[in-house]
N, C-alpha and C. Protein backbone atom coordinates (compact mmCIF):
# COMPACT_ATOMS: atom_id res chain seq x y z
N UNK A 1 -24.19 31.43 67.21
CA UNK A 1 -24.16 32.87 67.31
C UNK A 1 -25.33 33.51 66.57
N UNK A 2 -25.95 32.83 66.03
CA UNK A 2 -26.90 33.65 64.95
C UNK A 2 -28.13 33.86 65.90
N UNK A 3 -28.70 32.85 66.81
CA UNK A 3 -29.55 33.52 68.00
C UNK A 3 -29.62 35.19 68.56
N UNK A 4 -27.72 35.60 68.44
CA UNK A 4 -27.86 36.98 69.26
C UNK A 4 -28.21 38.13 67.93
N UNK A 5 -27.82 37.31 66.80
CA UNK A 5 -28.25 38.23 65.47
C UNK A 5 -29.70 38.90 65.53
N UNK A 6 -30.07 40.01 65.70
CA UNK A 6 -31.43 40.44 65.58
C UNK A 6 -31.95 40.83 63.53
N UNK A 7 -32.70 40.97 63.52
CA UNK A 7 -33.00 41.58 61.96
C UNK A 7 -32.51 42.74 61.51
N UNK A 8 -32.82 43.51 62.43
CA UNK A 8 -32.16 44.93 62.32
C UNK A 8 -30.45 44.83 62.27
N UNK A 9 -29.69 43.96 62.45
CA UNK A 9 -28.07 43.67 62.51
C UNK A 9 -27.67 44.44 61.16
N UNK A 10 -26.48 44.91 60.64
CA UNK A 10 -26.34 45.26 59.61
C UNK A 10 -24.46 45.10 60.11
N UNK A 11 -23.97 43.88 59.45
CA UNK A 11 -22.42 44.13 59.64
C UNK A 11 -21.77 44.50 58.44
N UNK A 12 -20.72 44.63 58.89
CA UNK A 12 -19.45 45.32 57.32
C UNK A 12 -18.28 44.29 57.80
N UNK A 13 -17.69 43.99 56.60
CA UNK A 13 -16.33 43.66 56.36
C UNK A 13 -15.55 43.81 55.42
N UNK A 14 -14.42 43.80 55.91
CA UNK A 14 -13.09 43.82 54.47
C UNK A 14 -12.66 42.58 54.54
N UNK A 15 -12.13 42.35 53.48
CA UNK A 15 -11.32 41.27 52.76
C UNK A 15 -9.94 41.10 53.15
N UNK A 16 -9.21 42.37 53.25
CA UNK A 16 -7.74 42.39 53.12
C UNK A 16 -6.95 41.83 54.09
N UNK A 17 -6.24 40.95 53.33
CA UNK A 17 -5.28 40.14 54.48
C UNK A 17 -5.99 38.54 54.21
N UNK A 18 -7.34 38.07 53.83
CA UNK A 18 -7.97 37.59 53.98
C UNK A 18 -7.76 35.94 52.89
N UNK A 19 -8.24 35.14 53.24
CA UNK A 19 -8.66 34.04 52.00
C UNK A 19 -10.06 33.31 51.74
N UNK A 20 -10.61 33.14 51.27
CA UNK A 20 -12.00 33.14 50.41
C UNK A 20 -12.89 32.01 51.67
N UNK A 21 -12.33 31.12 51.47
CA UNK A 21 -13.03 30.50 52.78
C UNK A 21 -12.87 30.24 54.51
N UNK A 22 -11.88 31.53 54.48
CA UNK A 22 -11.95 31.75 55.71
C UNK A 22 -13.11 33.32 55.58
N UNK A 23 -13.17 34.03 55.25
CA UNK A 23 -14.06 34.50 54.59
C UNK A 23 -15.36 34.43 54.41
N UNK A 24 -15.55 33.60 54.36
CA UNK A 24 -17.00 32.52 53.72
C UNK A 24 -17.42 32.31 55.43
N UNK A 25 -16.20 31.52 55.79
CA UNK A 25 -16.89 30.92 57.26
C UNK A 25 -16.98 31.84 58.01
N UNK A 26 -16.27 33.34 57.94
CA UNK A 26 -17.03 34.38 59.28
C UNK A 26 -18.11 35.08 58.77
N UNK A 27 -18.82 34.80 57.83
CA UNK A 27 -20.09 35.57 57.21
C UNK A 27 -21.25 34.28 57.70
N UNK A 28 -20.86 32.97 57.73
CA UNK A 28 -21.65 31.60 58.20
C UNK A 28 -21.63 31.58 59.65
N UNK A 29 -20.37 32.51 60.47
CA UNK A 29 -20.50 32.20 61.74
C UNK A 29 -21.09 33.26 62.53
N UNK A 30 -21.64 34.17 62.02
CA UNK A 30 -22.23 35.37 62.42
C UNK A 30 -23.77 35.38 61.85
N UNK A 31 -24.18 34.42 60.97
CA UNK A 31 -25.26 34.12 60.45
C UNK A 31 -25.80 35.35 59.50
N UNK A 32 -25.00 36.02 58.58
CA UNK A 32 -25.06 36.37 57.41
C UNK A 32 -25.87 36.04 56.52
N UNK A 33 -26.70 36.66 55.39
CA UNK A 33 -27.52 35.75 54.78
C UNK A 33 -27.26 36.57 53.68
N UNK A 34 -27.18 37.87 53.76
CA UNK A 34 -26.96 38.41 51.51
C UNK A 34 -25.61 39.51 52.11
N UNK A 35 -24.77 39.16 51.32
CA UNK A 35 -23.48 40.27 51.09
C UNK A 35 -23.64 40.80 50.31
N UNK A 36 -23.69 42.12 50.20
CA UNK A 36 -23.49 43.73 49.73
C UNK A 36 -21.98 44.01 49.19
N UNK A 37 -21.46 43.57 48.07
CA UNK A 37 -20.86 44.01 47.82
C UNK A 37 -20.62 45.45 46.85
N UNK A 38 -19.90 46.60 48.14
CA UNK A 38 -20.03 48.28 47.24
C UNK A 38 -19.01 48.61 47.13
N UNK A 39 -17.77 47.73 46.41
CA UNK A 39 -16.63 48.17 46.18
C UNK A 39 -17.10 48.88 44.60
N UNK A 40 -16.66 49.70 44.01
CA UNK A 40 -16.57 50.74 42.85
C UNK A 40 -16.16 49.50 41.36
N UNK A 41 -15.15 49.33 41.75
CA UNK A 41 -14.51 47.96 40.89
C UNK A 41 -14.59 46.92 41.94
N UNK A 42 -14.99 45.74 41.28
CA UNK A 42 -15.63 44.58 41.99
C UNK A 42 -13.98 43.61 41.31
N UNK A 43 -13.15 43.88 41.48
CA UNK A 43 -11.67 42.98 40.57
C UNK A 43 -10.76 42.81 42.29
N UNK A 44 -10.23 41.95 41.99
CA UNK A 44 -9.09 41.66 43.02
C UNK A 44 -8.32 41.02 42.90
N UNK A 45 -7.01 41.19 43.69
CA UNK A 45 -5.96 40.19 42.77
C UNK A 45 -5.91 39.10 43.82
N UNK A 46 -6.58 39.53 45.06
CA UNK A 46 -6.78 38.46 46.23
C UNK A 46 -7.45 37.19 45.54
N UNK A 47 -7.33 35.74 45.39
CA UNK A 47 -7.78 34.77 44.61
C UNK A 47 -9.20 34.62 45.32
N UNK A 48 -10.37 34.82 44.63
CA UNK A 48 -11.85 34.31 45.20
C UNK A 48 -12.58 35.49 45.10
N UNK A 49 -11.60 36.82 45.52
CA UNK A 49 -12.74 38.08 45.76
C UNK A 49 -13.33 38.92 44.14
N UNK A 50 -12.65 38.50 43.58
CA UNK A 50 -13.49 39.13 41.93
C UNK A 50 -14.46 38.80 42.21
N UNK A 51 -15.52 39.95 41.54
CA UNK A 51 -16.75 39.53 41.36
C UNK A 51 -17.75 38.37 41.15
N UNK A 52 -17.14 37.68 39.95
CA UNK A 52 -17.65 36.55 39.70
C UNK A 52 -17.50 35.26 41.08
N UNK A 53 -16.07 35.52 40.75
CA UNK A 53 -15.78 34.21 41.74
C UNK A 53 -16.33 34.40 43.04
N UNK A 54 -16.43 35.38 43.33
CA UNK A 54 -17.50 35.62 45.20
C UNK A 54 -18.46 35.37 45.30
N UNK A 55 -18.90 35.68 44.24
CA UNK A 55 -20.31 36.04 43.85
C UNK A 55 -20.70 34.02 43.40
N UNK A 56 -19.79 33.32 43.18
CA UNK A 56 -20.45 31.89 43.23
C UNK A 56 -19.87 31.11 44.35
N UNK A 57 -18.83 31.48 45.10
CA UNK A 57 -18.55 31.31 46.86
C UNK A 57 -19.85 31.31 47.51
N UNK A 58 -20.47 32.71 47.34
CA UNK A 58 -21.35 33.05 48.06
C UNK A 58 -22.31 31.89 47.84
N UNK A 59 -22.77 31.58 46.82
CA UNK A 59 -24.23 31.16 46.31
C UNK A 59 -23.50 29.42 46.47
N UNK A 60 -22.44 29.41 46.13
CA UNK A 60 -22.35 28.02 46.86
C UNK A 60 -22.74 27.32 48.33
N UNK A 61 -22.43 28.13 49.21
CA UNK A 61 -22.35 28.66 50.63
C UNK A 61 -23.90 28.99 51.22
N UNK A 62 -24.52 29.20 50.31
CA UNK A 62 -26.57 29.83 50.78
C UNK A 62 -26.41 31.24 50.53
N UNK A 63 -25.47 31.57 50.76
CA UNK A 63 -25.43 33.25 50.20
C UNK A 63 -26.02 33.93 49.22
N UNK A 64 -26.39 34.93 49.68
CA UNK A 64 -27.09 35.63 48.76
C UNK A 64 -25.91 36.47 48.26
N UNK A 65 -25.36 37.12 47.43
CA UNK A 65 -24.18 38.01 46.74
C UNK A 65 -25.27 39.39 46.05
N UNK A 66 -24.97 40.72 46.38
CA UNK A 66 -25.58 41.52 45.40
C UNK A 66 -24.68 42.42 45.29
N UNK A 67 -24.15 43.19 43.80
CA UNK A 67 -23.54 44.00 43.80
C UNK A 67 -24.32 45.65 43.44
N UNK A 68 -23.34 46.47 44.88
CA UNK A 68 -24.40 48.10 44.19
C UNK A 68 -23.11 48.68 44.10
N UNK A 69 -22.68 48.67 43.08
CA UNK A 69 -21.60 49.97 42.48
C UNK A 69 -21.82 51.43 42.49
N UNK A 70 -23.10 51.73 42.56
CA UNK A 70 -23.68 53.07 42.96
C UNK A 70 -22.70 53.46 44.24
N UNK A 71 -22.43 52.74 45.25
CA UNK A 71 -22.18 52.87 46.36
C UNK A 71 -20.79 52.52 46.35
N UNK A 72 -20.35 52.46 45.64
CA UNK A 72 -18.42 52.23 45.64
C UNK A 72 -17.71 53.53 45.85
N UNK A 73 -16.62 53.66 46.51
CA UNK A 73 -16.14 55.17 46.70
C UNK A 73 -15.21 55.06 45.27
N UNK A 74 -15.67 56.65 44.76
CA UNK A 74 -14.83 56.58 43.57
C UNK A 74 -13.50 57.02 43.23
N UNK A 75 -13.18 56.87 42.53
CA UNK A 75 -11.41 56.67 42.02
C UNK A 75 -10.42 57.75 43.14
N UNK A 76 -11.09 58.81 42.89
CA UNK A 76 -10.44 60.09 43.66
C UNK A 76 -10.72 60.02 45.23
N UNK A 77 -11.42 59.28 45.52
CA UNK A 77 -11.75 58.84 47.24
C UNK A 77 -10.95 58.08 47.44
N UNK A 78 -10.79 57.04 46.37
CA UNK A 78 -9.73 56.05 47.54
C UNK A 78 -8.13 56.52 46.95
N UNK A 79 -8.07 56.98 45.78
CA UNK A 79 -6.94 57.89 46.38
C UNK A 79 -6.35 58.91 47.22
N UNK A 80 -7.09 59.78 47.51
CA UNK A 80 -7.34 60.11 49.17
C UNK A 80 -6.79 59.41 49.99
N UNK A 81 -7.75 58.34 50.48
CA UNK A 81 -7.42 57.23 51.64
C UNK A 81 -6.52 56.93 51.60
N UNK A 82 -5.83 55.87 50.31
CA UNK A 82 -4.48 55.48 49.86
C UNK A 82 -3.48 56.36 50.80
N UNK A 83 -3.65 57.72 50.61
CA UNK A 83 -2.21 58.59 50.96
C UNK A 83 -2.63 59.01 52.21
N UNK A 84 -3.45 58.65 52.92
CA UNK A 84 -3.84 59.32 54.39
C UNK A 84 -4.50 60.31 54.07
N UNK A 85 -5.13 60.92 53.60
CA UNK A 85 -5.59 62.13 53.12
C UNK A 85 -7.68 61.46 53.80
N UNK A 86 -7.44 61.52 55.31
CA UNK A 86 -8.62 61.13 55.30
C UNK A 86 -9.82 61.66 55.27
N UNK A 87 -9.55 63.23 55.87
CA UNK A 87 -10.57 64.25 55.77
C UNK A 87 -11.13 64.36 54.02
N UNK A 88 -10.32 64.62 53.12
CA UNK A 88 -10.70 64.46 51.77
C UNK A 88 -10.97 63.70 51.23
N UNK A 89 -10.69 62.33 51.62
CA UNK A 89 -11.42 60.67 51.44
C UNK A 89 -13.47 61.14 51.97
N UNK A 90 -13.08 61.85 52.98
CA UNK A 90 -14.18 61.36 53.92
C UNK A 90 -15.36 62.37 52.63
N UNK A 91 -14.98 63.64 52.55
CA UNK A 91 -15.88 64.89 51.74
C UNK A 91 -15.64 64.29 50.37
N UNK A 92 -14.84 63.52 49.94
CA UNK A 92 -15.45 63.17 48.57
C UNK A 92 -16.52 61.88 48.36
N UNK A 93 -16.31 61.05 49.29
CA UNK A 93 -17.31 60.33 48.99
C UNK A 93 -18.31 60.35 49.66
N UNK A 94 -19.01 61.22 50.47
CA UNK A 94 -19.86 62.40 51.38
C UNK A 94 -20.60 62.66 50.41
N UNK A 95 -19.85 63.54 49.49
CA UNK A 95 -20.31 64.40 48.17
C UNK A 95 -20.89 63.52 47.12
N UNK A 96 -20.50 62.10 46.95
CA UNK A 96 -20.82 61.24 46.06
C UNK A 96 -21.98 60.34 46.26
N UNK A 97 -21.74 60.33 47.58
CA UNK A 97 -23.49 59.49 48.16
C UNK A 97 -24.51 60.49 48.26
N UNK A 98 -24.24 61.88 47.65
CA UNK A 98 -25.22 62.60 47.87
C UNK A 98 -26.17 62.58 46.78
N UNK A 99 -25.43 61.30 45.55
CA UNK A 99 -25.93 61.55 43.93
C UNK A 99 -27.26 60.87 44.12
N UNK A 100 -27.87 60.72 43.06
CA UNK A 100 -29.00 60.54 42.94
C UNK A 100 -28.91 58.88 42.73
N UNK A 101 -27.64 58.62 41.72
CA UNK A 101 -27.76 56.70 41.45
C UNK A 101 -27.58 56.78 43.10
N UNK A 102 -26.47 56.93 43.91
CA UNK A 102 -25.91 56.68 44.98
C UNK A 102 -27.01 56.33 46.52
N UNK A 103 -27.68 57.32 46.21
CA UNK A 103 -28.88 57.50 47.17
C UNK A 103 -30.12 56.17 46.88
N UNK A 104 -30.44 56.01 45.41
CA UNK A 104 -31.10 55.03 45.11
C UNK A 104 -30.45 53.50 45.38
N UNK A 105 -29.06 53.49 45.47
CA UNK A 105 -28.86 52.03 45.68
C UNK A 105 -28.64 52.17 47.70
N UNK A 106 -28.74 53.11 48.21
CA UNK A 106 -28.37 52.93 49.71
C UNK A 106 -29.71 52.65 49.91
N UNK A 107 -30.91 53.15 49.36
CA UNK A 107 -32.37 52.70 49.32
C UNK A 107 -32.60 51.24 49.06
N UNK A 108 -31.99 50.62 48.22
CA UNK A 108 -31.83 49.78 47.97
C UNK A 108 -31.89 48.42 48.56
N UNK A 109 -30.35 49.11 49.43
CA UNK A 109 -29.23 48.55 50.20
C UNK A 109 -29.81 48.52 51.48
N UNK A 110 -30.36 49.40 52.17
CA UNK A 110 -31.56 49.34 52.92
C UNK A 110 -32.69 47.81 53.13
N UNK A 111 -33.34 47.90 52.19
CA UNK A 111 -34.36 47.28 51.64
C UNK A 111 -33.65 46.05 51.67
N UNK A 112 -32.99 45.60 50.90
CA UNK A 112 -32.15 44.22 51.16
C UNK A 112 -31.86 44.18 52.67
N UNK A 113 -31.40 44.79 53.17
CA UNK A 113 -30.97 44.64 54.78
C UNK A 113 -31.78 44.41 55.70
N UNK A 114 -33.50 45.13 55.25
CA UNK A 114 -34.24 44.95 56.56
C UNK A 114 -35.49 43.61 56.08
N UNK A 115 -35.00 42.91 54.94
CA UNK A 115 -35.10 41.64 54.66
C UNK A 115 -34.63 40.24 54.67
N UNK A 116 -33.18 40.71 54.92
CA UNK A 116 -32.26 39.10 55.42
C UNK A 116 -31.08 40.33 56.19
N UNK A 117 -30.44 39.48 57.02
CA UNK A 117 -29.11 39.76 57.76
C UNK A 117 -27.92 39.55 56.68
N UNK A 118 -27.58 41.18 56.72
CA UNK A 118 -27.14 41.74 55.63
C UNK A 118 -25.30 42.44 55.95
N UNK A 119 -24.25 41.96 55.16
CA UNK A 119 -23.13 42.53 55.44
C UNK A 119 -22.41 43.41 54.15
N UNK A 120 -22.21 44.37 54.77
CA UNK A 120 -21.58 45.47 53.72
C UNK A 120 -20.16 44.52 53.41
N UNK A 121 -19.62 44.57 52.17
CA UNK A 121 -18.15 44.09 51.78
C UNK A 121 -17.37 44.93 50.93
N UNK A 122 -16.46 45.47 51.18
CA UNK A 122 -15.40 46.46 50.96
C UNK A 122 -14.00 45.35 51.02
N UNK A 123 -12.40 46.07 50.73
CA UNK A 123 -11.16 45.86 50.19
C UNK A 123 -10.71 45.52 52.34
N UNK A 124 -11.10 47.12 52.50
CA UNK A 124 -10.04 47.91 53.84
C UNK A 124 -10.46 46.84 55.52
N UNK A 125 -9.37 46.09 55.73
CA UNK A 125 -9.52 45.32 56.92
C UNK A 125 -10.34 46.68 58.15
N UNK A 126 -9.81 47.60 58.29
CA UNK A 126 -10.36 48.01 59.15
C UNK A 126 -11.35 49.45 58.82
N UNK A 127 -12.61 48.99 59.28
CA UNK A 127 -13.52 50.24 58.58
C UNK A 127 -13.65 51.37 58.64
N UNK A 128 -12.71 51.94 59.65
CA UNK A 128 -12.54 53.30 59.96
C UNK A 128 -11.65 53.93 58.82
N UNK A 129 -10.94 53.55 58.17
CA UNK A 129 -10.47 53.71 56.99
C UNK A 129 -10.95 52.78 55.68
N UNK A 130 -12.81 52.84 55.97
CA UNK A 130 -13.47 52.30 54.37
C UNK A 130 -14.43 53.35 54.30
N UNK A 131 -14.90 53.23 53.22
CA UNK A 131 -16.17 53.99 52.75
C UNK A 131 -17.20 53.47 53.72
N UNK A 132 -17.05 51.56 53.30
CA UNK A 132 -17.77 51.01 54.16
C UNK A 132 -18.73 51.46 55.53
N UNK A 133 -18.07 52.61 56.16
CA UNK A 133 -18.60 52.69 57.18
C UNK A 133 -19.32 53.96 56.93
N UNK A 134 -19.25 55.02 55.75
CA UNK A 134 -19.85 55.94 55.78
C UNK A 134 -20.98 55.36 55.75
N UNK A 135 -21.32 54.29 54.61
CA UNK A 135 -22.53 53.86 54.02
C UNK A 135 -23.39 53.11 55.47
N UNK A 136 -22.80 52.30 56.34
CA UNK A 136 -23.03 51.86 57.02
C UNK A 136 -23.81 52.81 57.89
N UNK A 137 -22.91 53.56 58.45
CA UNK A 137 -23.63 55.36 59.44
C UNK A 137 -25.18 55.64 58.50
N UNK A 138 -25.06 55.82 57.62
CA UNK A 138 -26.05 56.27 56.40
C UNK A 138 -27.05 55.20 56.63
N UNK A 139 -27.14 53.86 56.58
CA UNK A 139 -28.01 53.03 56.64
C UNK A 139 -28.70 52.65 58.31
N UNK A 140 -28.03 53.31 59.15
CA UNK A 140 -28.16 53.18 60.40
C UNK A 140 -29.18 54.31 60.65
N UNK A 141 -28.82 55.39 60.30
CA UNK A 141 -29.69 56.53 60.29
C UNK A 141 -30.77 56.80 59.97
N UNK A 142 -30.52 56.01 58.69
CA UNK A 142 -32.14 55.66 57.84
C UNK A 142 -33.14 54.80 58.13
N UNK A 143 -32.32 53.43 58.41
CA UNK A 143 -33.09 52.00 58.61
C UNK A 143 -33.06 51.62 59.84
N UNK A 144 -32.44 52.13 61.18
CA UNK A 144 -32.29 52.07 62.33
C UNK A 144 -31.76 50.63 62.68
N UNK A 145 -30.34 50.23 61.66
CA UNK A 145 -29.90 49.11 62.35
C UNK A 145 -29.30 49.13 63.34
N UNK A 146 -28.48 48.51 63.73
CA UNK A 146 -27.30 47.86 64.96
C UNK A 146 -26.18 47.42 63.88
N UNK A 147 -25.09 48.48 63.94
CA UNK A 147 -24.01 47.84 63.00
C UNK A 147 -23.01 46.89 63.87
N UNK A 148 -22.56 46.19 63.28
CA UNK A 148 -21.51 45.26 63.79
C UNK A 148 -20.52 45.37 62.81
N UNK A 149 -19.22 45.24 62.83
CA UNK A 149 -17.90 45.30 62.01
C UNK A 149 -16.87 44.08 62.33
N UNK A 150 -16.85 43.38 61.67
CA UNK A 150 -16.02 41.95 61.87
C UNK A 150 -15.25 41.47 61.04
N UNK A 151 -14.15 40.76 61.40
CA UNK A 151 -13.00 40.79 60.87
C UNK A 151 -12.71 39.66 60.60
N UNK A 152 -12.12 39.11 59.13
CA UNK A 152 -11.75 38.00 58.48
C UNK A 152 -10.46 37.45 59.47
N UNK A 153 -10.14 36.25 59.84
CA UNK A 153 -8.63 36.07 60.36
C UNK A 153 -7.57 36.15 58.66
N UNK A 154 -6.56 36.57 59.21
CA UNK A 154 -5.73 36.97 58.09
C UNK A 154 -5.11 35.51 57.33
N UNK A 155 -5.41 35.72 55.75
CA UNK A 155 -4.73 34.58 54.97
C UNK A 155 -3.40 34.35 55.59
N UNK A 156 -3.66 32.84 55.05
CA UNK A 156 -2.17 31.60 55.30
C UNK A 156 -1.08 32.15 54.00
């Protein structure tokens, strides 16, 4: 599959539901090369997705792992989401990528992307309810990728 991958590709995924090397293998089977992780808090009680521990999955695996916390939706966004509250999910973290760290790591985040085949990583199985995808829209706009959104098969 990595043939139909162009450079410009830019996918997103969530975790949830998920287990670490099933995980691993749909970021290897889509030909992935650095994960973006922009969760706010990089902790999980899912076994593998903490920071650390992904972050040496990854690099076990050829992965590249980078974390931009600039780009995490913050506390009051994903409480929002949490309660359905999606319009106010959507304007607070709208309002938060408008910051100055925020803007510098989507620059960033960019820049990493139009250098290796690059996947956004967020919590939310489906991205219409992640930040994930604001940032994603945002990097599409800017860097003129092709997003793709793909989905872990759900943990045993």
């Amino acid at each position: 599959m990595v043939g139909q991958v162009t450079a410009n590709t830019l996918f997103t995924i969530g975790y949830e539901g998920a287990v670490v090397d099933d995980f691993i293998a749909t970021l290897l089977k889509v030909g992935v090369q650095t994960v973006i992780d922009i969760r706010d808090i990089p902790v999980s009680r899912r076994r593998g997705f903490s920071k650390s521990a992904l972050s040496r999955h990854c690099v076990d695996q050829g992965l590249t792992y980078v974390h931009l916390r600039p780009l995490g939706d913050p506390k009051e966004g994903r409480e929002a989401a949490r309660a359905g509250r999606y319009e106010q999910f959507h304007t607070i973290f709208s309002t938060h990528l408008g910051t100055l760290s925020a803007q510098s790591a989507l620059s960033e985040a960019i820049k990493i992307a139009s250098d290796s085949i690059s996947c956004l990583l967020c919590y939310e199985r489906d991205h219409r309810f992640c930040h994930r995808n604001i940032v994603a829209g945002e990097m599409k706009r800017l860097g003129a990728f092709t997003l793709k959104h793909i989905g872990v098969p759900q943990g045993r």
